[in-house]
C-alpha atoms as a PDB file:
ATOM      1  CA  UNK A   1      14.595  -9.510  94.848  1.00  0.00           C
ATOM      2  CA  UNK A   2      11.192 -10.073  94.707  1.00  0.00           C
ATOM      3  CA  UNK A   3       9.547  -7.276  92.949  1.00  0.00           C
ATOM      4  CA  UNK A   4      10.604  -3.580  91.608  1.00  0.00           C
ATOM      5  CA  UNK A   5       8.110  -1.249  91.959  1.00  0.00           C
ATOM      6  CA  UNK A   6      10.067   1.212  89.209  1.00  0.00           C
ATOM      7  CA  UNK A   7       9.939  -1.739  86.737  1.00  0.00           C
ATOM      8  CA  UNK A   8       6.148  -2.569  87.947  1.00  0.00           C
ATOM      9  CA  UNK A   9       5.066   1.194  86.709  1.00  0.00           C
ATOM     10  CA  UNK A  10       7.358   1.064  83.500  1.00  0.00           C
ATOM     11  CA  UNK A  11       5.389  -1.480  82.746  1.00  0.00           C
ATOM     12  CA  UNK A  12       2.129   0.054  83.687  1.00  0.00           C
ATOM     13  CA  UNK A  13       2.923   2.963  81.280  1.00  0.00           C
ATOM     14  CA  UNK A  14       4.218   1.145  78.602  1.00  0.00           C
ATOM     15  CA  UNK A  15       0.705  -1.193  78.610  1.00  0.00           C
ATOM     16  CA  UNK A  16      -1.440   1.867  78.771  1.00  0.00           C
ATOM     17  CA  UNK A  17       0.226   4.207  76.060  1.00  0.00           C
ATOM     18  CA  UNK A  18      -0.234   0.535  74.103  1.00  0.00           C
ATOM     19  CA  UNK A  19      -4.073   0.923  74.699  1.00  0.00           C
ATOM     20  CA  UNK A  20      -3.734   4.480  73.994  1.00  0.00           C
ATOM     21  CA  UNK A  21      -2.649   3.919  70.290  1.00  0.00           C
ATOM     22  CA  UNK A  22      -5.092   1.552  69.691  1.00  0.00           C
ATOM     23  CA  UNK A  23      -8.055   3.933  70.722  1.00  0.00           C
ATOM     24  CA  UNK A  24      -8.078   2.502  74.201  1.00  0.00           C
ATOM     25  CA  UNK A  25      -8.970  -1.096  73.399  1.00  0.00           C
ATOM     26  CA  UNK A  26      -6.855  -3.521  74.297  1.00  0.00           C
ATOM     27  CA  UNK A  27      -6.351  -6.687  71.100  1.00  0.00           C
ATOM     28  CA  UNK A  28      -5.262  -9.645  72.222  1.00  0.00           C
ATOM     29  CA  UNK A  29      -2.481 -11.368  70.516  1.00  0.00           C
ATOM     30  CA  UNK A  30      -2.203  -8.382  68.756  1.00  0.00           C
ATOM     31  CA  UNK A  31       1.627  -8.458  67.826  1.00  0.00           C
ATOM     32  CA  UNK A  32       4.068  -8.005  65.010  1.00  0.00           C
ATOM     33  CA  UNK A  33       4.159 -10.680  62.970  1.00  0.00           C
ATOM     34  CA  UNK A  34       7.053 -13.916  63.543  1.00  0.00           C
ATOM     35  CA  UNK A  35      10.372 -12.569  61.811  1.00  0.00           C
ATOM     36  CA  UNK A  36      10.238 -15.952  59.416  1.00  0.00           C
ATOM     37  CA  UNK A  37       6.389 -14.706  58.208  1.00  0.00           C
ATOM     38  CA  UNK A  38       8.162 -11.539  57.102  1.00  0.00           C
ATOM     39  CA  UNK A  39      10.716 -13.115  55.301  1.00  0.00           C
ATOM     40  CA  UNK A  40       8.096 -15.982  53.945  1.00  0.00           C
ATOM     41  CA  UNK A  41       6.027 -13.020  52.461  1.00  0.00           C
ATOM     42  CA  UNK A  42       9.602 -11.101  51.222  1.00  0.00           C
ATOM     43  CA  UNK A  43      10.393 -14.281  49.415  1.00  0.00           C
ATOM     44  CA  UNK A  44       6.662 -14.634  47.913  1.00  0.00           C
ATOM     45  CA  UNK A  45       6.921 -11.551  46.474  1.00  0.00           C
ATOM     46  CA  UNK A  46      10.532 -11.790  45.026  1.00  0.00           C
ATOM     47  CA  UNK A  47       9.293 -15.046  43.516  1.00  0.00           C
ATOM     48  CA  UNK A  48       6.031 -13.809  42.206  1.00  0.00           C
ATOM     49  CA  UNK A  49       6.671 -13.559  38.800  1.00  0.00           C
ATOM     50  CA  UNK A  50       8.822 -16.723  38.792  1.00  0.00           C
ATOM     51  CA  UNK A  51       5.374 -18.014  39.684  1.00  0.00           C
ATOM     52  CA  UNK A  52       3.514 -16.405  37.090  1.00  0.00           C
ATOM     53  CA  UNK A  53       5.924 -17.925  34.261  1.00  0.00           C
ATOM     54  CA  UNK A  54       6.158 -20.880  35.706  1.00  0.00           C
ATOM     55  CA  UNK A  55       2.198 -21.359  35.921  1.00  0.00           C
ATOM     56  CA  UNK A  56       2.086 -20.883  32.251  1.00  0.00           C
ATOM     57  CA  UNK A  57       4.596 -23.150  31.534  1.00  0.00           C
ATOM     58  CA  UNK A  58       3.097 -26.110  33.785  1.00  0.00           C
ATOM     59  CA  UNK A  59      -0.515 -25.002  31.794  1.00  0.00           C
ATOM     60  CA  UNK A  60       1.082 -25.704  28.397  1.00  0.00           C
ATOM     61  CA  UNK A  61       2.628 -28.796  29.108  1.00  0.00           C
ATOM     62  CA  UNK A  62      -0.167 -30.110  30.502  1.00  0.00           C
ATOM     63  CA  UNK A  63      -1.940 -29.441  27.392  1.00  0.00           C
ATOM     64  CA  UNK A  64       0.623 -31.328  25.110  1.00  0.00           C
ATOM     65  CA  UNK A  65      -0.184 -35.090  24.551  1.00  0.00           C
ATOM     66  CA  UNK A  66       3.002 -35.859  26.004  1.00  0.00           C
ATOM     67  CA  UNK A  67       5.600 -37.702  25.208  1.00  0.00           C
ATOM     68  CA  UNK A  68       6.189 -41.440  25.203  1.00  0.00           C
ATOM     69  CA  UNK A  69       2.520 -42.382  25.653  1.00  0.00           C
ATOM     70  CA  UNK A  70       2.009 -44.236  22.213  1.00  0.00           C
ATOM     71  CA  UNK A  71       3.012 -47.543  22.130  1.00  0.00           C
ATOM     72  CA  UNK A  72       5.627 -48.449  20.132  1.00  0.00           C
ATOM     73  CA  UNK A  73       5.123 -50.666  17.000  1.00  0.00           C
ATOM     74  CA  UNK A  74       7.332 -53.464  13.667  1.00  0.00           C
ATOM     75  CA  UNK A  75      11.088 -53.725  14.969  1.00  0.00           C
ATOM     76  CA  UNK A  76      11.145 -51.177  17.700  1.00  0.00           C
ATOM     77  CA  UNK A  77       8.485 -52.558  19.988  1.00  0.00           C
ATOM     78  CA  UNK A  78      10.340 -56.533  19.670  1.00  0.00           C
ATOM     79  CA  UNK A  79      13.961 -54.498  21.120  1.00  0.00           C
ATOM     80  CA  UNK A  80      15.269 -55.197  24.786  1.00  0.00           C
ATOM     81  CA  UNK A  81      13.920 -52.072  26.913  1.00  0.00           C
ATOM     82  CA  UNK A  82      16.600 -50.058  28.687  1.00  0.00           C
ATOM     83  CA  UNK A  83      18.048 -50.727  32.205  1.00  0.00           C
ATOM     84  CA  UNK A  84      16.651 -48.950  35.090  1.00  0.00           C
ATOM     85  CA  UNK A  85      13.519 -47.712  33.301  1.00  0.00           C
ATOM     86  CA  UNK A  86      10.049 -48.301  34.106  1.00  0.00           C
ATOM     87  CA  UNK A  87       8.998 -50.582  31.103  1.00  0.00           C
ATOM     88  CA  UNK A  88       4.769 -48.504  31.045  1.00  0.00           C
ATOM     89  CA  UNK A  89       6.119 -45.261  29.757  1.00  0.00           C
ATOM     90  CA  UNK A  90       2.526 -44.176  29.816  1.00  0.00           C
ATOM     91  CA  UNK A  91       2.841 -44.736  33.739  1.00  0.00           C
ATOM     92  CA  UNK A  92       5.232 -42.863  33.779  1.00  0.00           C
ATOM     93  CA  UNK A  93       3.813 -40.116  32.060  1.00  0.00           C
ATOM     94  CA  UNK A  94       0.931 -39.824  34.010  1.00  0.00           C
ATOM     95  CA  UNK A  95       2.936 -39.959  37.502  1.00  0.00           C
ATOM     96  CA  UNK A  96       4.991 -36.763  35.806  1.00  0.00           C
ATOM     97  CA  UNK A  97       1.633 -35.054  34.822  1.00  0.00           C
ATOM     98  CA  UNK A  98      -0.229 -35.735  38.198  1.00  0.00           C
ATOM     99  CA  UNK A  99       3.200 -33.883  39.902  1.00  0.00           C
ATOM    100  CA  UNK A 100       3.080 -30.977  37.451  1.00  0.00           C
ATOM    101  CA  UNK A 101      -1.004 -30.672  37.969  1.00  0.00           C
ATOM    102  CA  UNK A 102      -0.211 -30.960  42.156  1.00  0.00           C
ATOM    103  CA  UNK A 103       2.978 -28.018  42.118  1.00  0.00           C
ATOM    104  CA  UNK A 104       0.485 -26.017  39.491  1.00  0.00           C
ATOM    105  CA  UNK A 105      -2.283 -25.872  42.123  1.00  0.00           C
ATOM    106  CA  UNK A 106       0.307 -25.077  44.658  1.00  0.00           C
ATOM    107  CA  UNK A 107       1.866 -22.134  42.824  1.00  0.00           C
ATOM    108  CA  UNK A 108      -2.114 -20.888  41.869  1.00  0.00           C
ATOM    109  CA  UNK A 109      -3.202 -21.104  45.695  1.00  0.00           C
ATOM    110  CA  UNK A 110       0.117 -18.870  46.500  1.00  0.00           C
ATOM    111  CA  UNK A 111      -0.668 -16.132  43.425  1.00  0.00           C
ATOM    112  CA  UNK A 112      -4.248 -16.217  44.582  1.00  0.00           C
ATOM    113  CA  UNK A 113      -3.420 -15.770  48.680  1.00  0.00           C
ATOM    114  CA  UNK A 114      -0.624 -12.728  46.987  1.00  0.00           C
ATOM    115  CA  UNK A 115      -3.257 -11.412  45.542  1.00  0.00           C
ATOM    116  CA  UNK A 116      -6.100 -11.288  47.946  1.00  0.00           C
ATOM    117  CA  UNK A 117      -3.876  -9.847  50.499  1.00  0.00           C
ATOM    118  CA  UNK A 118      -2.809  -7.090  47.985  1.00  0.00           C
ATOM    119  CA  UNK A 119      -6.429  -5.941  47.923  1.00  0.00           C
ATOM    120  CA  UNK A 120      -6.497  -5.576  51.727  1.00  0.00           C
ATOM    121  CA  UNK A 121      -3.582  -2.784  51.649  1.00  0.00           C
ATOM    122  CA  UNK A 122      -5.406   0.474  51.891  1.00  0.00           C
ATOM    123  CA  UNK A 123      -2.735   2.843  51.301  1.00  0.00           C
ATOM    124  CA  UNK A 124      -2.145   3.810  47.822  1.00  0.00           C
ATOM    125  CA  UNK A 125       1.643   4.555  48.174  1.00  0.00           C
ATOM    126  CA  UNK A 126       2.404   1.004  49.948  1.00  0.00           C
ATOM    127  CA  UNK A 127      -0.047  -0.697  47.424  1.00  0.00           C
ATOM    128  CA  UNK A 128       2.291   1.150  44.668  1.00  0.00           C
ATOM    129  CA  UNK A 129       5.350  -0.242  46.088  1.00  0.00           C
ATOM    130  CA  UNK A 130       4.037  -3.760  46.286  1.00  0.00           C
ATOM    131  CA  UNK A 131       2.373  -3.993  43.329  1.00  0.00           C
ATOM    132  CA  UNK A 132       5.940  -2.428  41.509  1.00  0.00           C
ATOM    133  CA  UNK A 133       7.983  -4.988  43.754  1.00  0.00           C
ATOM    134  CA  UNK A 134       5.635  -7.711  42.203  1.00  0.00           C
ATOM    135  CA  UNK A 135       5.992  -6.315  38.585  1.00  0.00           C
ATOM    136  CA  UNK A 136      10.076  -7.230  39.376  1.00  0.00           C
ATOM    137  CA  UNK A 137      11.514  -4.043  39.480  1.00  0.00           C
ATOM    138  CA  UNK A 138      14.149  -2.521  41.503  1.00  0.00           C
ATOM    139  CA  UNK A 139      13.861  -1.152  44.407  1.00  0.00           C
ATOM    140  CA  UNK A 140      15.366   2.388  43.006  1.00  0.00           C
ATOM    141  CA  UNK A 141      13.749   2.679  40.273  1.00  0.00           C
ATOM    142  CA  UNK A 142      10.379   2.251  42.515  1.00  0.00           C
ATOM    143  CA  UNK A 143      12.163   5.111  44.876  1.00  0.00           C
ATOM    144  CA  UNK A 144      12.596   7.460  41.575  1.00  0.00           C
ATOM    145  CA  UNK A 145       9.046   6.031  40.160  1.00  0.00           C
ATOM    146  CA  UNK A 146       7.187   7.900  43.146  1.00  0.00           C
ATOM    147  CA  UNK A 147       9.255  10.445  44.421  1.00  0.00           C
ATOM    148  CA  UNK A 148      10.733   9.570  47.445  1.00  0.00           C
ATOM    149  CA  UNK A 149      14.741   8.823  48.785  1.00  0.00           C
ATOM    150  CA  UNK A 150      15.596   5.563  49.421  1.00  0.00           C
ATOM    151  CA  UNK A 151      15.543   5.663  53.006  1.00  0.00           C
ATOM    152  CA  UNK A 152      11.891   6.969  52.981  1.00  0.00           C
ATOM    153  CA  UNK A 153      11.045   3.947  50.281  1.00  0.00           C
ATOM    154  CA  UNK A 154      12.106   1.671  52.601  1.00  0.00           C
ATOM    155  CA  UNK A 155      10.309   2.371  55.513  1.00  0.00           C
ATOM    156  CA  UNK A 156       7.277   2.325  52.920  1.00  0.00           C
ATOM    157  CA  UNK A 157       8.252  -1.176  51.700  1.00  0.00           C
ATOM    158  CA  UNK A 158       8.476  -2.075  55.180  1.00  0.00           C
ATOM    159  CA  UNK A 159       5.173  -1.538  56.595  1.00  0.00           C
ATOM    160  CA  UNK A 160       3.933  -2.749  52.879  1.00  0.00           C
ATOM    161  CA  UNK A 161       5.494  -5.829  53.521  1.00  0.00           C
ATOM    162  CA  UNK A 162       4.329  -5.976  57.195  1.00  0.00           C
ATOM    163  CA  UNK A 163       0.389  -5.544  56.365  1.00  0.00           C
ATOM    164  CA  UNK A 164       0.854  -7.892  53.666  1.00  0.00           C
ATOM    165  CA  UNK A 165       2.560 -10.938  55.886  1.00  0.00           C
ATOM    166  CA  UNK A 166      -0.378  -9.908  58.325  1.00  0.00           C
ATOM    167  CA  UNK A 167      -3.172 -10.209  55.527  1.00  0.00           C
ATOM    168  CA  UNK A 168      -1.921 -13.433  54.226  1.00  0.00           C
ATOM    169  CA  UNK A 169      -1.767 -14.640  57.695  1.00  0.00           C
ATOM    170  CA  UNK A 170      -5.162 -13.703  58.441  1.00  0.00           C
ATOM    171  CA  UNK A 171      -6.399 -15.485  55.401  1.00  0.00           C
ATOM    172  CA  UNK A 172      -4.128 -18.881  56.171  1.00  0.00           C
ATOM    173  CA  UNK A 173      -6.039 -18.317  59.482  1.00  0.00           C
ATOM    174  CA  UNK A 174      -9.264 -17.719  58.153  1.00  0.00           C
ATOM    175  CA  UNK A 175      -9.116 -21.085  55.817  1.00  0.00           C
ATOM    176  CA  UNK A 176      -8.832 -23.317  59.397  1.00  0.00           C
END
């Protein structure tokens, strides 16, 4: 078989009620986002305040001298070393700080993409789920919190999640 023209105009149809949704402009690439984006962006925000607590906790050690960076001095600087250790402790320090400072600019990049994207959402009742979801709460109490069944909620948390994997894609593609 070499064509089908049935198939040929379910296609047709299908591509012009697609132009007719969009106002009769055709986007290119314009698709759902990649089913491991949505689940990248599910995890971001079920980690978000992880993130948060764990940015303060880099930020105040990073402020604490540290320890094992003054030299030691009388009968305890003369002793054998331990095995297996790296004999400049204040090396070593500074290789653990420079790791901390790298994963706290990773985790601040991620809050800060989270957060621009949250401005882009337009409606207020997905912006009040995602905002809740990033708070940490359930996902019933959210339901309850604004009035809707659970089904409903998670249709809203849906397309929520959708714009927001799509606005923090747009800004990842925006930066390159």
């Amino acid at each position: 078989i070499q064509a089908c023209p049935e198939w040929d105009k379910f296609v047709r149809e299908q591509q012009e009620r697609g132009l007719q949704e969009r106002g009769g402009r055709s986007v290119p690439g314009e698709q759902e986002p990649a089913p491991e984006l949505i689940q990248r962006t599910e995890d971001d925000i079920r980690d978000y305040p992880y993130m948060q607590i764990e940015v303060m906790r880099i930020r105040r050690y990073l402020e604490e001298a540290g320890q094992g960076t003054v030299a030691q001095y009388g009968l305890e600087a003369a002793l054998p070393k331990g095995k297996g250790r790296h004999g400049d402790s204040t090396h070593v320090e500074a290789v653990r700080r420079e790791r901390k400072w790298k994963r706290l600019q990773n985790l601040q990049k991620k809050i800060e993409r989270i957060d621009k994207a949250l401005d882009r959402i337009g409606d207020e009742q997905e912006r009040l789920v995602l905002e809740a979801l990033l708070d940490g709460d359930k996902n019933n109490l959210i339901a309850k919190e604004i009035g809707v069944s659970r089904q409903r909620y998670y249709e809203i948390k849906r397309r929520a999640v959708l714009k927001l994997a799509e606005a923090m894609e747009r800004q990842e593609d925006d930066l390159y």
